[in-house]
PDB file of N, CA and C in Angstrom:
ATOM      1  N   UNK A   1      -1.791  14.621  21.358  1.00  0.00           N
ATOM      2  CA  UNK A   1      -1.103  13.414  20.927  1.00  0.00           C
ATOM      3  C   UNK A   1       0.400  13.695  20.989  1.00  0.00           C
ATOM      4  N   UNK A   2       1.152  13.398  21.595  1.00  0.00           N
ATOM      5  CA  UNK A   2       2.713  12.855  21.904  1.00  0.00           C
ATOM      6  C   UNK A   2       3.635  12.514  20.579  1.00  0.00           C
ATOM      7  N   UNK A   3       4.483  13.063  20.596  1.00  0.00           N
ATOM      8  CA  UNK A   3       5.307  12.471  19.389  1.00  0.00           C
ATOM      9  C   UNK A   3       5.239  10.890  19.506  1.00  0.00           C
ATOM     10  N   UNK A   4       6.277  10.647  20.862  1.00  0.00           N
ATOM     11  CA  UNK A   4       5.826   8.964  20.322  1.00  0.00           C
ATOM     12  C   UNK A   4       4.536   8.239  19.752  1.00  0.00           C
ATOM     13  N   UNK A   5       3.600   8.426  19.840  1.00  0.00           N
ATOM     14  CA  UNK A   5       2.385   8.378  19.267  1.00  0.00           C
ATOM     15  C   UNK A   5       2.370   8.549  17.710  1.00  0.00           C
ATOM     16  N   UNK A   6       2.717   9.722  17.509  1.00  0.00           N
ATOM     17  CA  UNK A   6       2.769   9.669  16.223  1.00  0.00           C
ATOM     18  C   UNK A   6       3.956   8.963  15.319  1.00  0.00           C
ATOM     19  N   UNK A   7       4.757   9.167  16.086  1.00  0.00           N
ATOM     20  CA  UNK A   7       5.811   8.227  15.065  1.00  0.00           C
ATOM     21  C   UNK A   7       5.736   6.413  15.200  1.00  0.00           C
ATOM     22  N   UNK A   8       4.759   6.182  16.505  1.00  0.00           N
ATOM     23  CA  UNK A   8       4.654   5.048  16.256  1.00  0.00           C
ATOM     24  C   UNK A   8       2.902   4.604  14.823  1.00  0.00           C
ATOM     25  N   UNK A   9       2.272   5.623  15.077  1.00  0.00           N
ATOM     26  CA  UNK A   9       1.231   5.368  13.885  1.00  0.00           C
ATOM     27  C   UNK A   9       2.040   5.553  12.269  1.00  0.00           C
ATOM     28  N   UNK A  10       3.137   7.035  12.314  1.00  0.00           N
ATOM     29  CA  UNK A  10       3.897   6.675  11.285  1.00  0.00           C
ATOM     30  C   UNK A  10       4.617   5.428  10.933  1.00  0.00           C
ATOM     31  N   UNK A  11       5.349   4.818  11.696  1.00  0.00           N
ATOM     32  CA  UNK A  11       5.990   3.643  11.691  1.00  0.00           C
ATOM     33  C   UNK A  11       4.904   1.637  11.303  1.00  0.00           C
ATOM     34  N   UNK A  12       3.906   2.413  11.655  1.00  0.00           N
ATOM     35  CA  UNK A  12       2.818   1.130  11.180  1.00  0.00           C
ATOM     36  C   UNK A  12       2.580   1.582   9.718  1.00  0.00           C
ATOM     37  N   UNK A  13       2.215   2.285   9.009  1.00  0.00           N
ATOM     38  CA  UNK A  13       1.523   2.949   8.015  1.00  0.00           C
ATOM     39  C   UNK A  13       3.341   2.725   7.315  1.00  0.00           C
ATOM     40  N   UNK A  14       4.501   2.934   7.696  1.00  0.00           N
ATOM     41  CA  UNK A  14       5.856   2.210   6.843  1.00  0.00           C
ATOM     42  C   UNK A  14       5.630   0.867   6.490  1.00  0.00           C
ATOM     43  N   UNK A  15       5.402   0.653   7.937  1.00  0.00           N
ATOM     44  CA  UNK A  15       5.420  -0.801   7.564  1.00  0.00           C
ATOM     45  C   UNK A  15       4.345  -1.776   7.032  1.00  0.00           C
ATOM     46  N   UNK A  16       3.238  -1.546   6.870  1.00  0.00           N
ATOM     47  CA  UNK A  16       2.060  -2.305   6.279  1.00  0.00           C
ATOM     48  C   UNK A  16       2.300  -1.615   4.485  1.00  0.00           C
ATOM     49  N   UNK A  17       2.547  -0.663   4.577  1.00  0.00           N
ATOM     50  CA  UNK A  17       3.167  -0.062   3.034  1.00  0.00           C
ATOM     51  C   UNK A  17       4.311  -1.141   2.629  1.00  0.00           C
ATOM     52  N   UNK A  18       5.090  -1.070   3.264  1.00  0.00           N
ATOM     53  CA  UNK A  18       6.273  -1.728   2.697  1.00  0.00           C
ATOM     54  C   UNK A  18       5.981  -3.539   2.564  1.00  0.00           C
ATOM     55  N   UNK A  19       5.035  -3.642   3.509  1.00  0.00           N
ATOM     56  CA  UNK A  19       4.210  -5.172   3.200  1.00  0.00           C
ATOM     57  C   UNK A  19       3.893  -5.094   1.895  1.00  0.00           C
ATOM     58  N   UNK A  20       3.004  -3.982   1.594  1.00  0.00           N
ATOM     59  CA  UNK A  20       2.359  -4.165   0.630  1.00  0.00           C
ATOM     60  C   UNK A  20       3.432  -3.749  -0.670  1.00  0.00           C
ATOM     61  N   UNK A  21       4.345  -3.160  -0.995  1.00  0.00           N
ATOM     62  CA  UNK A  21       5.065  -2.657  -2.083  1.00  0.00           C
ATOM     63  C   UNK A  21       5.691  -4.403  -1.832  1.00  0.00           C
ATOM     64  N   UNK A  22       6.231  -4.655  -1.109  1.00  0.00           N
ATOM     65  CA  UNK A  22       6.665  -6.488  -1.663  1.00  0.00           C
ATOM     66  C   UNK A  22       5.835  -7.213  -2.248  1.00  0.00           C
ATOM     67  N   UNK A  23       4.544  -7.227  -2.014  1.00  0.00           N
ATOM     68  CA  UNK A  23       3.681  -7.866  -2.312  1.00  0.00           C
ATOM     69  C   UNK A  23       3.455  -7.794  -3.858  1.00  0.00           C
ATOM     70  N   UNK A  24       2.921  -6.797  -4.131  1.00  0.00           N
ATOM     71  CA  UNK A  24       3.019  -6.304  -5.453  1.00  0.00           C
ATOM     72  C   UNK A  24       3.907  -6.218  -6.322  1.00  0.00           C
ATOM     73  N   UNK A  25       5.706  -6.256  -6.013  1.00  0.00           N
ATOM     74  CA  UNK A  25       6.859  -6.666  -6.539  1.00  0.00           C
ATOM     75  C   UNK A  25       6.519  -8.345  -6.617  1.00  0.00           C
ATOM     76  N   UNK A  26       6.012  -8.898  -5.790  1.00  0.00           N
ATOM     77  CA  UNK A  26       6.378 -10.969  -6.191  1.00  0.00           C
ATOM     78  C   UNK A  26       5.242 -10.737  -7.050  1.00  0.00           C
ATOM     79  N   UNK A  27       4.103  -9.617  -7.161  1.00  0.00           N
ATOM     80  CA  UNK A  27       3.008  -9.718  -8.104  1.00  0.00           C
ATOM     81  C   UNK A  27       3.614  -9.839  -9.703  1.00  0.00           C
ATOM     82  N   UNK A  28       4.329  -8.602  -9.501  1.00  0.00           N
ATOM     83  CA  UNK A  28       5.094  -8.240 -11.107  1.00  0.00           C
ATOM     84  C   UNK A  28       5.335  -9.485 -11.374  1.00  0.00           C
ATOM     85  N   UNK A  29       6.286 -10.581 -10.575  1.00  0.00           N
ATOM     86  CA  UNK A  29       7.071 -11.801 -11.275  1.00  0.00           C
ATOM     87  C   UNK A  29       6.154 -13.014 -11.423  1.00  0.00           C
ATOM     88  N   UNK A  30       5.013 -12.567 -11.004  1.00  0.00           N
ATOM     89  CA  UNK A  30       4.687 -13.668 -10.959  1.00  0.00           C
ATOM     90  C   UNK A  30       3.867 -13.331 -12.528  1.00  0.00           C
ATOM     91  N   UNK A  31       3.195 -12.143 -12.958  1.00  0.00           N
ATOM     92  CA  UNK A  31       2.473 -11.737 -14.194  1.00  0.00           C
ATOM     93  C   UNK A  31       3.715 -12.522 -14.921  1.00  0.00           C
ATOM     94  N   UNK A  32       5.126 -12.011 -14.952  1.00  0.00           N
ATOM     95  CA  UNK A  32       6.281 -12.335 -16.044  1.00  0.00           C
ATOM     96  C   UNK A  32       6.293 -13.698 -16.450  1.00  0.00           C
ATOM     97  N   UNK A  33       5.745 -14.717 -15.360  1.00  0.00           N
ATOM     98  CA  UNK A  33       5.543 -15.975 -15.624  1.00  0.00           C
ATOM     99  C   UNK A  33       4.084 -16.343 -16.006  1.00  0.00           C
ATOM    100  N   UNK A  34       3.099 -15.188 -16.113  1.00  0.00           N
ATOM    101  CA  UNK A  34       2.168 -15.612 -16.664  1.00  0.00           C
ATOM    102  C   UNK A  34       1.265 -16.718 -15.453  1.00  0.00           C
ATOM    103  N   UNK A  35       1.587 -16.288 -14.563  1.00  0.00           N
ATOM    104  CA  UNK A  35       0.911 -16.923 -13.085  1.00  0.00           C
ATOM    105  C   UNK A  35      -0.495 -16.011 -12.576  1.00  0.00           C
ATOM    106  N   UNK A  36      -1.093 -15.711 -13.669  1.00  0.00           N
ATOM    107  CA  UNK A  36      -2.334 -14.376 -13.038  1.00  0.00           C
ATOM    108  C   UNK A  36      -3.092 -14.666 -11.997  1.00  0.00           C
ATOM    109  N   UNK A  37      -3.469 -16.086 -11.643  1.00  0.00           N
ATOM    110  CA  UNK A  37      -3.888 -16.046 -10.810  1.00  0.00           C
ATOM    111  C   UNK A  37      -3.548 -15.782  -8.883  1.00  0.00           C
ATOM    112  N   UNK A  38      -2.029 -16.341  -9.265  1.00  0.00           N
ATOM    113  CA  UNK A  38      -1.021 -16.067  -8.440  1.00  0.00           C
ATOM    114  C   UNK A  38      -1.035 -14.788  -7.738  1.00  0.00           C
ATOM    115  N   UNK A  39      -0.812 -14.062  -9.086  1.00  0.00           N
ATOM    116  CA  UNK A  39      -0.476 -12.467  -8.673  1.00  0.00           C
ATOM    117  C   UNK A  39      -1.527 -11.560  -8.575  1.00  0.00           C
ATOM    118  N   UNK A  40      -2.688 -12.465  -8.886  1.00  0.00           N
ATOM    119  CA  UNK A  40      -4.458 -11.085  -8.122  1.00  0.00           C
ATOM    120  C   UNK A  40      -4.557 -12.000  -7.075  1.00  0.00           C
ATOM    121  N   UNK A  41      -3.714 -12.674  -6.367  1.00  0.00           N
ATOM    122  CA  UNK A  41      -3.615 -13.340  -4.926  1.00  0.00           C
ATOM    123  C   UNK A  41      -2.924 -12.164  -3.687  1.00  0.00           C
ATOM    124  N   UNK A  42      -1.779 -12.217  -5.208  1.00  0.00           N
ATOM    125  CA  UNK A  42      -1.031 -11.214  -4.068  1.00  0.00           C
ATOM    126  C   UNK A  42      -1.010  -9.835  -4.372  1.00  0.00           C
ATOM    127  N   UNK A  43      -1.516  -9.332  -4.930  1.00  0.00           N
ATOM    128  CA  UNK A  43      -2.454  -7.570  -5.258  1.00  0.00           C
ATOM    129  C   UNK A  43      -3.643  -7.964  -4.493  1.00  0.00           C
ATOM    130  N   UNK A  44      -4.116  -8.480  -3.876  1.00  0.00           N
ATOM    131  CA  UNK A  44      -5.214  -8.872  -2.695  1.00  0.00           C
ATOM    132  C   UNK A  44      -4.617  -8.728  -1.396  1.00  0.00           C
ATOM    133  N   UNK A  45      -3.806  -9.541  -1.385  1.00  0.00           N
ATOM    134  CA  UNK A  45      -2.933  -9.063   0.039  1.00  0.00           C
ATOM    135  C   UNK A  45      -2.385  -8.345   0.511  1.00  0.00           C
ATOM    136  N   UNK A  46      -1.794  -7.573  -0.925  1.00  0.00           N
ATOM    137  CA  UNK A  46      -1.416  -6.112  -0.505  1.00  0.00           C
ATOM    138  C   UNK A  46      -2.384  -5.298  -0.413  1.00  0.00           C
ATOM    139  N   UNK A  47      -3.194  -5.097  -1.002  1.00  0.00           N
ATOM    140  CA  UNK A  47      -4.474  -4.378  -0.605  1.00  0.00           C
ATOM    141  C   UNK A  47      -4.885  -4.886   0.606  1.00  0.00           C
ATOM    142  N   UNK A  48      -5.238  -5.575   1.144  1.00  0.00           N
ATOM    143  CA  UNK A  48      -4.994  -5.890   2.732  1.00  0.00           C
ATOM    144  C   UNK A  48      -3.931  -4.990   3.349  1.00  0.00           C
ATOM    145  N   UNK A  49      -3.025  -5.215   3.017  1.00  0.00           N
ATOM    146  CA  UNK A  49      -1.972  -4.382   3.911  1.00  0.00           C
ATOM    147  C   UNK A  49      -2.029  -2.864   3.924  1.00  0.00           C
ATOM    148  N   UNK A  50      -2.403  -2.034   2.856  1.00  0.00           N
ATOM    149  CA  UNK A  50      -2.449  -0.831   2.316  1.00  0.00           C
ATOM    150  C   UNK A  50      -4.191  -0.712   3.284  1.00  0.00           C
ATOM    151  N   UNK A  51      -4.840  -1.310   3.726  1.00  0.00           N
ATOM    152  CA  UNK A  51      -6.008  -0.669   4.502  1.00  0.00           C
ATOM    153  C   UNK A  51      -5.623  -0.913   5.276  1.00  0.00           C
ATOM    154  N   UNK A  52      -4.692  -1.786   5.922  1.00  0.00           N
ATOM    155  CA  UNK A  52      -4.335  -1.590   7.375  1.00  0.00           C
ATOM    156  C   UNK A  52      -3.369  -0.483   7.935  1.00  0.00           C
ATOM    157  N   UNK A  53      -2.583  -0.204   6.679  1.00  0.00           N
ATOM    158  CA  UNK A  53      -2.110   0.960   7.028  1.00  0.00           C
ATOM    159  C   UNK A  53      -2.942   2.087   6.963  1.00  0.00           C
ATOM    160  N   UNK A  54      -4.121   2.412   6.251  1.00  0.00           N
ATOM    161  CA  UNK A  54      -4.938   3.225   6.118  1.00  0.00           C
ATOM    162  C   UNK A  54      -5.691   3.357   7.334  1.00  0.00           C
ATOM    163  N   UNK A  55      -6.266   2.459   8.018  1.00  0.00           N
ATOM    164  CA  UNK A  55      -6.741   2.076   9.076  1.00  0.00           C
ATOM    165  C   UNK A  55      -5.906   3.260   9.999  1.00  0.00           C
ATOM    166  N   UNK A  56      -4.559   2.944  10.180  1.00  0.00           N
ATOM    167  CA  UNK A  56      -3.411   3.715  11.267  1.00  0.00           C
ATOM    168  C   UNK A  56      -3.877   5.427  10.681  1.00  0.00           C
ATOM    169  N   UNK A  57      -3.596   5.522   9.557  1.00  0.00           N
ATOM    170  CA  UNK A  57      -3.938   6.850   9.045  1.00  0.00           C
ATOM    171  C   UNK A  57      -4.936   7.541   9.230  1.00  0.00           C
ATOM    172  N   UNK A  58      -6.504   6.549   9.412  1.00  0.00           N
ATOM    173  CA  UNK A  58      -7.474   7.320   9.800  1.00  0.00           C
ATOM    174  C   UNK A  58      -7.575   7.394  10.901  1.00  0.00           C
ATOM    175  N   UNK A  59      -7.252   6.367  11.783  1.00  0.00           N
ATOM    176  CA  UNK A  59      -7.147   7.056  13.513  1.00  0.00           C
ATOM    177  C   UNK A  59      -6.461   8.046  13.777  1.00  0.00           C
ATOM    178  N   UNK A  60      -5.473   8.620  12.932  1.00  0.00           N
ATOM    179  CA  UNK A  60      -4.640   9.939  13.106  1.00  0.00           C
ATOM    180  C   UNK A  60      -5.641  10.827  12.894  1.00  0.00           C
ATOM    181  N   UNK A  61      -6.181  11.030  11.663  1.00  0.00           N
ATOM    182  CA  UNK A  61      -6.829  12.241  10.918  1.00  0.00           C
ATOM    183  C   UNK A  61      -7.946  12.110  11.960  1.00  0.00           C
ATOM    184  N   UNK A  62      -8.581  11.767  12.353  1.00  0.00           N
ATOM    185  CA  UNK A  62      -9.994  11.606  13.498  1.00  0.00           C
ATOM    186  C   UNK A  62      -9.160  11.857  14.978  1.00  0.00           C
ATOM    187  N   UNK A  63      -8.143  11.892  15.375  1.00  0.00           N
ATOM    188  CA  UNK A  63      -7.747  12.469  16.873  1.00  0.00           C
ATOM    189  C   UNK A  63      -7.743  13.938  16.202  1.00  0.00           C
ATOM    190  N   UNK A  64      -7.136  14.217  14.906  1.00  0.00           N
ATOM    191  CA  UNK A  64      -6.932  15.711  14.631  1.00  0.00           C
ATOM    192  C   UNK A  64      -7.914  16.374  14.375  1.00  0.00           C
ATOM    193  N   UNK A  65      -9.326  16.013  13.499  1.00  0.00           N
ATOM    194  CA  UNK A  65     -10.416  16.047  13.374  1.00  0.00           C
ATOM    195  C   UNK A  65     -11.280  16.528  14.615  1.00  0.00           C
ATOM    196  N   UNK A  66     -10.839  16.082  15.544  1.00  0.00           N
ATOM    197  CA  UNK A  66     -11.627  15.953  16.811  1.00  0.00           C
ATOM    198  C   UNK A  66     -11.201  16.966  17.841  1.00  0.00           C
ATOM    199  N   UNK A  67      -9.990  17.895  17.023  1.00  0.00           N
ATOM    200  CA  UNK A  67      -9.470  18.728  17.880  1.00  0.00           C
ATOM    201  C   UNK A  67      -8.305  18.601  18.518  1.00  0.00           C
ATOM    202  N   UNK A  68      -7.759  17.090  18.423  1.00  0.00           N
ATOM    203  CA  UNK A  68      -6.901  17.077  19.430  1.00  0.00           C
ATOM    204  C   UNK A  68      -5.252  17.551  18.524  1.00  0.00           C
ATOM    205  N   UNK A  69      -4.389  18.385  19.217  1.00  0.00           N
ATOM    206  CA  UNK A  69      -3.470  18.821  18.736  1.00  0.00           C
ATOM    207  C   UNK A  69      -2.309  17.025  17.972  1.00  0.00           C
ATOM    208  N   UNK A  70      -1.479  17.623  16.637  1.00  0.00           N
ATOM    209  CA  UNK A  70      -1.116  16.122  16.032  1.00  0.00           C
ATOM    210  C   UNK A  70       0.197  17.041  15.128  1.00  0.00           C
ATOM    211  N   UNK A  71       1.101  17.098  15.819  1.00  0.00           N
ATOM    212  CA  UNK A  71       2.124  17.732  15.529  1.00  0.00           C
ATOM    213  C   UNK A  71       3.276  16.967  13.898  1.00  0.00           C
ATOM    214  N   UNK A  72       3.073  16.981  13.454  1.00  0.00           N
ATOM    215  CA  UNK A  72       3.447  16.217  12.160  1.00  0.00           C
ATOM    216  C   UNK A  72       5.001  16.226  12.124  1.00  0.00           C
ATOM    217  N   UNK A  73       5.954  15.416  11.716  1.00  0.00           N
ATOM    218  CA  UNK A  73       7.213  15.670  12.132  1.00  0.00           C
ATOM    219  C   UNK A  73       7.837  14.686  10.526  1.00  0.00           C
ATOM    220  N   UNK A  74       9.041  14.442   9.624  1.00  0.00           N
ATOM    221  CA  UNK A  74       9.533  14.330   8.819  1.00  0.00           C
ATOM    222  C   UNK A  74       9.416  12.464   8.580  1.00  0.00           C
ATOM    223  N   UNK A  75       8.989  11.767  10.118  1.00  0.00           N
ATOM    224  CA  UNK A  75       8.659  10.591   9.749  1.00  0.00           C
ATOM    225  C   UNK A  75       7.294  10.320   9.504  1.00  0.00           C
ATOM    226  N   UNK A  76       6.346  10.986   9.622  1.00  0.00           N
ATOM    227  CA  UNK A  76       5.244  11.064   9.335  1.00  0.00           C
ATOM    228  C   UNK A  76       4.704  11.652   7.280  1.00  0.00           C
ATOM    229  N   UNK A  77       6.180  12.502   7.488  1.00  0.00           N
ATOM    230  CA  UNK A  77       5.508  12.839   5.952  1.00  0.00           C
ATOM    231  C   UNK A  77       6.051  11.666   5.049  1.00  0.00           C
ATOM    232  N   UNK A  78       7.196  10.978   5.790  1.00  0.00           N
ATOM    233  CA  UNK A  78       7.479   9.661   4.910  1.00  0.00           C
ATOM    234  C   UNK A  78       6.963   8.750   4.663  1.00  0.00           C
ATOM    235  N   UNK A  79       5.996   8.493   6.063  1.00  0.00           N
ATOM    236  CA  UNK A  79       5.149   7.712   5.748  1.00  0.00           C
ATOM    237  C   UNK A  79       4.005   7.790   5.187  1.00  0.00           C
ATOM    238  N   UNK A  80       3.291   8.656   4.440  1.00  0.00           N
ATOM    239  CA  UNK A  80       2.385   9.372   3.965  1.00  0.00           C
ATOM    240  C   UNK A  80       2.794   9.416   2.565  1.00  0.00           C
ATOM    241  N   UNK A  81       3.942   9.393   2.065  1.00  0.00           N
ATOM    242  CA  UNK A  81       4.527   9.378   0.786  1.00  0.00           C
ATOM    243  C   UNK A  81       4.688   8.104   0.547  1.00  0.00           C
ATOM    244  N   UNK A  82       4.841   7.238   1.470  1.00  0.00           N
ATOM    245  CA  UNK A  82       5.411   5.836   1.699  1.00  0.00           C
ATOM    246  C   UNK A  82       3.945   5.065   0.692  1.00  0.00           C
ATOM    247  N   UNK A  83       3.190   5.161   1.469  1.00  0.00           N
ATOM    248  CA  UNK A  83       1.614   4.843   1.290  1.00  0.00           C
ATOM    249  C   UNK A  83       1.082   5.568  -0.136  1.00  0.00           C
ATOM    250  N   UNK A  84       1.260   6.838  -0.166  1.00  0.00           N
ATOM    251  CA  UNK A  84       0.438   6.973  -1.334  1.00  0.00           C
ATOM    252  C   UNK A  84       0.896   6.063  -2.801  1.00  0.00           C
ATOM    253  N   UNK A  85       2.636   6.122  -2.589  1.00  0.00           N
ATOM    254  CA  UNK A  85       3.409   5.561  -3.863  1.00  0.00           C
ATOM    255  C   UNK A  85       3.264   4.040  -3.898  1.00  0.00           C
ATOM    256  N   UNK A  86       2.859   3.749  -2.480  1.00  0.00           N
ATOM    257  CA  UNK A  86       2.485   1.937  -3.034  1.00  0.00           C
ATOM    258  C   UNK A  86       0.811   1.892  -3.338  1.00  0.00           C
ATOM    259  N   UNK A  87       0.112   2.560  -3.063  1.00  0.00           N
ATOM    260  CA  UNK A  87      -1.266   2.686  -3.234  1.00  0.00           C
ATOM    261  C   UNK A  87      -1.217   2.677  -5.297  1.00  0.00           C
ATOM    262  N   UNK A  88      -0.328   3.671  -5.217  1.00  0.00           N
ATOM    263  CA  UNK A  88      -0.110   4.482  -6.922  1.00  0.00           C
ATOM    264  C   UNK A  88       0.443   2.886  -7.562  1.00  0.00           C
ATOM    265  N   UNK A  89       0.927   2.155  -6.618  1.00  0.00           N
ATOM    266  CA  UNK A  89       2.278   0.871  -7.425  1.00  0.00           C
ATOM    267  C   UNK A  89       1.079   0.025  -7.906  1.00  0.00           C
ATOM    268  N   UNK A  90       0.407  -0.086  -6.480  1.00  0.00           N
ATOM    269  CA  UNK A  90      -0.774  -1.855  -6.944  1.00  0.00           C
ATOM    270  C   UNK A  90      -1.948  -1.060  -7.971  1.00  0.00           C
ATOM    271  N   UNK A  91      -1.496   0.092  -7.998  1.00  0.00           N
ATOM    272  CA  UNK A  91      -3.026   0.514  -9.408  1.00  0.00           C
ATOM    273  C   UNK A  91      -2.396   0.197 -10.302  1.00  0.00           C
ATOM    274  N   UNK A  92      -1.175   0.561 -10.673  1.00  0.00           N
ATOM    275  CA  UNK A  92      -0.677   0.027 -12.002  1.00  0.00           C
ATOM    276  C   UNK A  92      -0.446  -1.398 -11.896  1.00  0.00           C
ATOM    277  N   UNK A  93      -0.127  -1.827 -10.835  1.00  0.00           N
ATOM    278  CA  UNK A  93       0.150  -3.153 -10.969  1.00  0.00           C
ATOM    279  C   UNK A  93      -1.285  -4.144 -11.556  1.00  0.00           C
ATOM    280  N   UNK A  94      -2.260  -3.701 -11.186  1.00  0.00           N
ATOM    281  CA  UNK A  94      -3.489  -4.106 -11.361  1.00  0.00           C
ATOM    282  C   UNK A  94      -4.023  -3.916 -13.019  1.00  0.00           C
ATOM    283  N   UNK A  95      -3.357  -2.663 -13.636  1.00  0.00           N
ATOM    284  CA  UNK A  95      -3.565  -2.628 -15.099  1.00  0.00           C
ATOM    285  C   UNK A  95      -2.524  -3.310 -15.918  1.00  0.00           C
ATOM    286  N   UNK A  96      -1.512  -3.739 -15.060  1.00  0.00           N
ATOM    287  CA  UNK A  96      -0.754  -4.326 -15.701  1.00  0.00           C
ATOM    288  C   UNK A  96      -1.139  -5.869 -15.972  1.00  0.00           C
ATOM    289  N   UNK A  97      -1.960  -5.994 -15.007  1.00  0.00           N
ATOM    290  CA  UNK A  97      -2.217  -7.332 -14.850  1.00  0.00           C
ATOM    291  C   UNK A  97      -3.193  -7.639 -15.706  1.00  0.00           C
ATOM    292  N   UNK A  98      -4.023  -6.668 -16.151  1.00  0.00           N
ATOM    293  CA  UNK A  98      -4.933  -7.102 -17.191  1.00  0.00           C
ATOM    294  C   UNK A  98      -4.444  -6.703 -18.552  1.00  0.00           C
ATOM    295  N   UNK A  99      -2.938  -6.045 -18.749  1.00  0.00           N
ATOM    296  CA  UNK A  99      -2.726  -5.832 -20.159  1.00  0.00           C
ATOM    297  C   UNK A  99      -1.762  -7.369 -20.527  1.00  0.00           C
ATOM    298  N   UNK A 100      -1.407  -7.914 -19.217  1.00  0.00           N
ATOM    299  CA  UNK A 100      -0.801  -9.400 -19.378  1.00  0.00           C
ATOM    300  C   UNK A 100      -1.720 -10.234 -19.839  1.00  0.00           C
ATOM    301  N   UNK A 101      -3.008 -10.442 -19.515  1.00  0.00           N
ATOM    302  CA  UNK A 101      -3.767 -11.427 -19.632  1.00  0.00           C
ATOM    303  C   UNK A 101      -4.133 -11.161 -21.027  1.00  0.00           C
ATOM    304  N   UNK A 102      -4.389 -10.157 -21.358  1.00  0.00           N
ATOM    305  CA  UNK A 102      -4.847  -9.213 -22.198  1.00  0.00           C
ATOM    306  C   UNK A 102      -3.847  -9.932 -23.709  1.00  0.00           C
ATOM    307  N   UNK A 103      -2.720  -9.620 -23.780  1.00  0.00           N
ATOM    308  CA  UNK A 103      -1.747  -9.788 -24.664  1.00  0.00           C
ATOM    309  C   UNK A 103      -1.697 -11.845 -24.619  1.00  0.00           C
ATOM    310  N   UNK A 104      -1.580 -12.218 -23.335  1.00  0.00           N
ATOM    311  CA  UNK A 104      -1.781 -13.636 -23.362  1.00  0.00           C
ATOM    312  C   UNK A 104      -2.766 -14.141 -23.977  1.00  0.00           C
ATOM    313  N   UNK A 105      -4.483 -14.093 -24.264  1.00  0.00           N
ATOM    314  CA  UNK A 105      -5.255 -14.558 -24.585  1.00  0.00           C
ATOM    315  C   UNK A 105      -4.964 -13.930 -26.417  1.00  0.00           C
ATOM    316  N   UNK A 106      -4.329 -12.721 -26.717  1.00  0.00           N
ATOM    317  CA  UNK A 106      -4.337 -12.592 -27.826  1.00  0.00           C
ATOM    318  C   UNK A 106      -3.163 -13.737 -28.076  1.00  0.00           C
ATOM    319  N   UNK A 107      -2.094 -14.360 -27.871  1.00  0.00           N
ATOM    320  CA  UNK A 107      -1.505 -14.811 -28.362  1.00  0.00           C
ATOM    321  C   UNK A 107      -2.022 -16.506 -28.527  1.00  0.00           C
ATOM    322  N   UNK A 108      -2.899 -16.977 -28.148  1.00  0.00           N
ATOM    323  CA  UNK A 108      -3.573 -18.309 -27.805  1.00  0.00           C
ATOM    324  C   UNK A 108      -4.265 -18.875 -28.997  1.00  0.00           C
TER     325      UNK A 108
END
């Protein structure tokens, strides 16, 4: 596998991450307004985006898997950090979302 290759699978796995870390930021504002349904709309879509970047990630690990040489280079570990920290964002975002509803129904 070719550097360009890899920095273009790094560069998808940025960018379906960074789909998804927006996603989950309009999530936060939308909990602040008490819009829950809104925002497990869009913690859905980012989870969409976060397997499509996963998707890019496992076709990497399966060319390397398979033997074929996959030379790892400083945009690749970004994007790998990129992904895990929005993966880490929509879990909390997701408990956050039920300590909103959570605190909302107590106040009702």
């Amino acid at each position: 596998m070719d550097q360009d290759e890899i920095q273009n699978v790094a560069f998808t796995i940025i960018l379906h991450s960074g789909n998804s870390r927006t996603l989950v930021h309009e999530g936060f504002g939308l909990m602040r307004n008490k819009e829950f349904e809104q925002a497990e709309e869009k913690l859905d879509e980012a989870n969409n985006e976060l397997t499509a970047a996963h998707q890019s990630q496992t076709s990497l690990m399966q060319k390397y898997t398979s033997g074929e040489d996959v030379n790892m280079d400083i945009i690749m570990v970004h994007a790998q950090d990129h992904l895990m920290t929005t993966i880490t964002l929509r879990e909390v975002a997701i408990e956050m979302l039920s300590l909103y509803k959570s605190v909302k129904s107590e106040s009702e």
